[in-house]
Protein backbone atom coordinates (compact mmCIF):
# COMPACT_ATOMS: atom_id res chain seq x y z
CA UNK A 1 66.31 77.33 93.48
CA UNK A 2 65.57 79.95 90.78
CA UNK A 3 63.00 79.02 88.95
CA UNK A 4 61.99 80.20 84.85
CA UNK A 5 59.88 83.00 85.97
CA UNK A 6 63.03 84.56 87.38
CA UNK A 7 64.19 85.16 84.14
CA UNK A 8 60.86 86.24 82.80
CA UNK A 9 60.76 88.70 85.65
CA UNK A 10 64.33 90.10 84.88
CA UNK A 11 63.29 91.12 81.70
CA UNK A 12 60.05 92.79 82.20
CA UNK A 13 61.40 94.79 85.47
CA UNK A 14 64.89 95.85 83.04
CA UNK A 15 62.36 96.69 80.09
CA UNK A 16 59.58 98.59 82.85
CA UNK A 17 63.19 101.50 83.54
CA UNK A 18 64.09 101.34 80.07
CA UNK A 19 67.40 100.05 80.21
CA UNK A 20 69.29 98.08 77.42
CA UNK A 21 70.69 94.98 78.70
CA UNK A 22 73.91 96.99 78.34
CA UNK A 23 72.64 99.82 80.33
CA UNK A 24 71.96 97.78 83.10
CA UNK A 25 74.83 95.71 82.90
CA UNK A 26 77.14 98.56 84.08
CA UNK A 27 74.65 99.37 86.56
CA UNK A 28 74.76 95.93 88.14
CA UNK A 29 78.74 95.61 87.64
CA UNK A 30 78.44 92.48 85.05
CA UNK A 31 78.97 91.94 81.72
CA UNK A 32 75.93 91.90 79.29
CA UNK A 33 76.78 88.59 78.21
CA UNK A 34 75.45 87.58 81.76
CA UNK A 35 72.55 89.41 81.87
CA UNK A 36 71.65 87.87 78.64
CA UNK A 37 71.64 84.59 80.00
CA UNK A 38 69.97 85.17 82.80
CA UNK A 39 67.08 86.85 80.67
CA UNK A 40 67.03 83.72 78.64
CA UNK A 41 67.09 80.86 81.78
CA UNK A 42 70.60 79.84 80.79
CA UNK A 43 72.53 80.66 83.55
CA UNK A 44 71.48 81.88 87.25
CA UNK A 45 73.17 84.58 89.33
CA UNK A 46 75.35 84.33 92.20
CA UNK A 47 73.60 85.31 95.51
CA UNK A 48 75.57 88.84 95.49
CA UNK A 49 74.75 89.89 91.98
CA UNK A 50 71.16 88.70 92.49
CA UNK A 51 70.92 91.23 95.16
CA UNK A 52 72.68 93.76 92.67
CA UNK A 53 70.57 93.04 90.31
CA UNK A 54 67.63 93.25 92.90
CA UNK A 55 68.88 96.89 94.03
CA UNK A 56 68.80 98.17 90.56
CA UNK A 57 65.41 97.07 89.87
CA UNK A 58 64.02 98.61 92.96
CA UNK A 59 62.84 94.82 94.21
CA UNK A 60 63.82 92.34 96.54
CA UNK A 61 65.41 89.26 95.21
CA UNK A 62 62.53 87.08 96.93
CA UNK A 63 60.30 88.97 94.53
CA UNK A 64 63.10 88.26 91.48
CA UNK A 65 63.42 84.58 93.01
CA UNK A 66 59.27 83.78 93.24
CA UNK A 67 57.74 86.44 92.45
CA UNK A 68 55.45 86.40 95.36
CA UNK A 69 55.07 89.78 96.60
CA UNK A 70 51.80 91.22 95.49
CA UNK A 71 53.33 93.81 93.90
CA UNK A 72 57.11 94.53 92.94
CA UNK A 73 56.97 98.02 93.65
CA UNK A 74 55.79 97.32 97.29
CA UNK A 75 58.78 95.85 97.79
CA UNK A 76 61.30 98.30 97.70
CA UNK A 77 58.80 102.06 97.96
CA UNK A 78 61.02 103.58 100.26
CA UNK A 79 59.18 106.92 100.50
CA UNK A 80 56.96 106.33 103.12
CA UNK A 81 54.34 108.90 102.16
CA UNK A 82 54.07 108.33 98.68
CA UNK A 83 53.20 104.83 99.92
CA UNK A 84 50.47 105.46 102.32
CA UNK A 85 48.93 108.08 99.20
CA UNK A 86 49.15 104.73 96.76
CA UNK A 87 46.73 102.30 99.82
CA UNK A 88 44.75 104.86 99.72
CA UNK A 89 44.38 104.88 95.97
CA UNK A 90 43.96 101.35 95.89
CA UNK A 91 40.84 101.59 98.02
CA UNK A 92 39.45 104.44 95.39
CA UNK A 93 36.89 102.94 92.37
CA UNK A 94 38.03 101.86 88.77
CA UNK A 95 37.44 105.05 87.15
CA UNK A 96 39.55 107.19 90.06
CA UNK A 97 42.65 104.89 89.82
CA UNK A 98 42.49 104.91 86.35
CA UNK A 99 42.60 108.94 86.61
CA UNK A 100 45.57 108.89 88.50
CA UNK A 101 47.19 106.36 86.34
CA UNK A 102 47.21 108.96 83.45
CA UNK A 103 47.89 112.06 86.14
CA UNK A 104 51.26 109.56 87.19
CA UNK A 105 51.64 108.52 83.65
CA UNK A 106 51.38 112.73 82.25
CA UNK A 107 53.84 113.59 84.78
CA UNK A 108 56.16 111.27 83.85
CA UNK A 109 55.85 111.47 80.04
CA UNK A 110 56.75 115.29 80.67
CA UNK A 111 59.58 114.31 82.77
CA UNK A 112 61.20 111.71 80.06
CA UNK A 113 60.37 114.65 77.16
CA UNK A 114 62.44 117.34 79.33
CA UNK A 115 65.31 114.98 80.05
CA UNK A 116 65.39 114.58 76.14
CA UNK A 117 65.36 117.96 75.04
CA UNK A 118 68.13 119.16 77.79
CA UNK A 119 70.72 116.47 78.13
């Protein structure tokens, strides 16, 4: 049974890739109508586009369903390095992870700027 938090979840994960609901809508292969109502607890998925939906947030649908991995990005990190690099960062102190944050957070900014100015 899907409970509200799925649709809390939804929303944050569409918002966290900066996707309209439209956006993501032709991503997943349904109409925006539907993700709107999923967003809002109105209506649930069917168990294929919940694991559409899933794929295009980079999650599981456990995670969308409960929410009980630790982490939503855990669940779907499919670059094996990059994941061992982020345990070992978790181990590091406050003021180290919070360094990398803005390293991550630089490199990415720069990324989104480029992909703006050359479309």
């Amino acid at each position: 049974m899907i409970e509200n938090g799925f649709a809390e979840r939804l929303r944050a994960l569409r918002r966290q890739k900066n996707l309209s609901q439209a956006e993501f809508s032709k991503i997943v292969g349904v109409h925006s109508i539907h993700i709107s109502r999923y967003e809002r607890g109105i209506s649930k998925p069917n168990s294929g586009t919940l694991k559409k939906l899933a794929e295009a947030l980079g999650v599981t649908a456990d995670y969308l369903i409960e929410g009980k991995t630790t982490d939503a990005a855990k669940a779907r990190l499919e670059d094996k390095e990059l994941l061992q690099m982020f345990k070992e960062i978790e181990k590091l102190p406050k003021e180290d992870k919070s360094f990398v944050k803005r390293v991550i957070d630089a490199l990415l900014t720069k990324k989104k700027i480029q992909q703006l100015a050359n479309p």
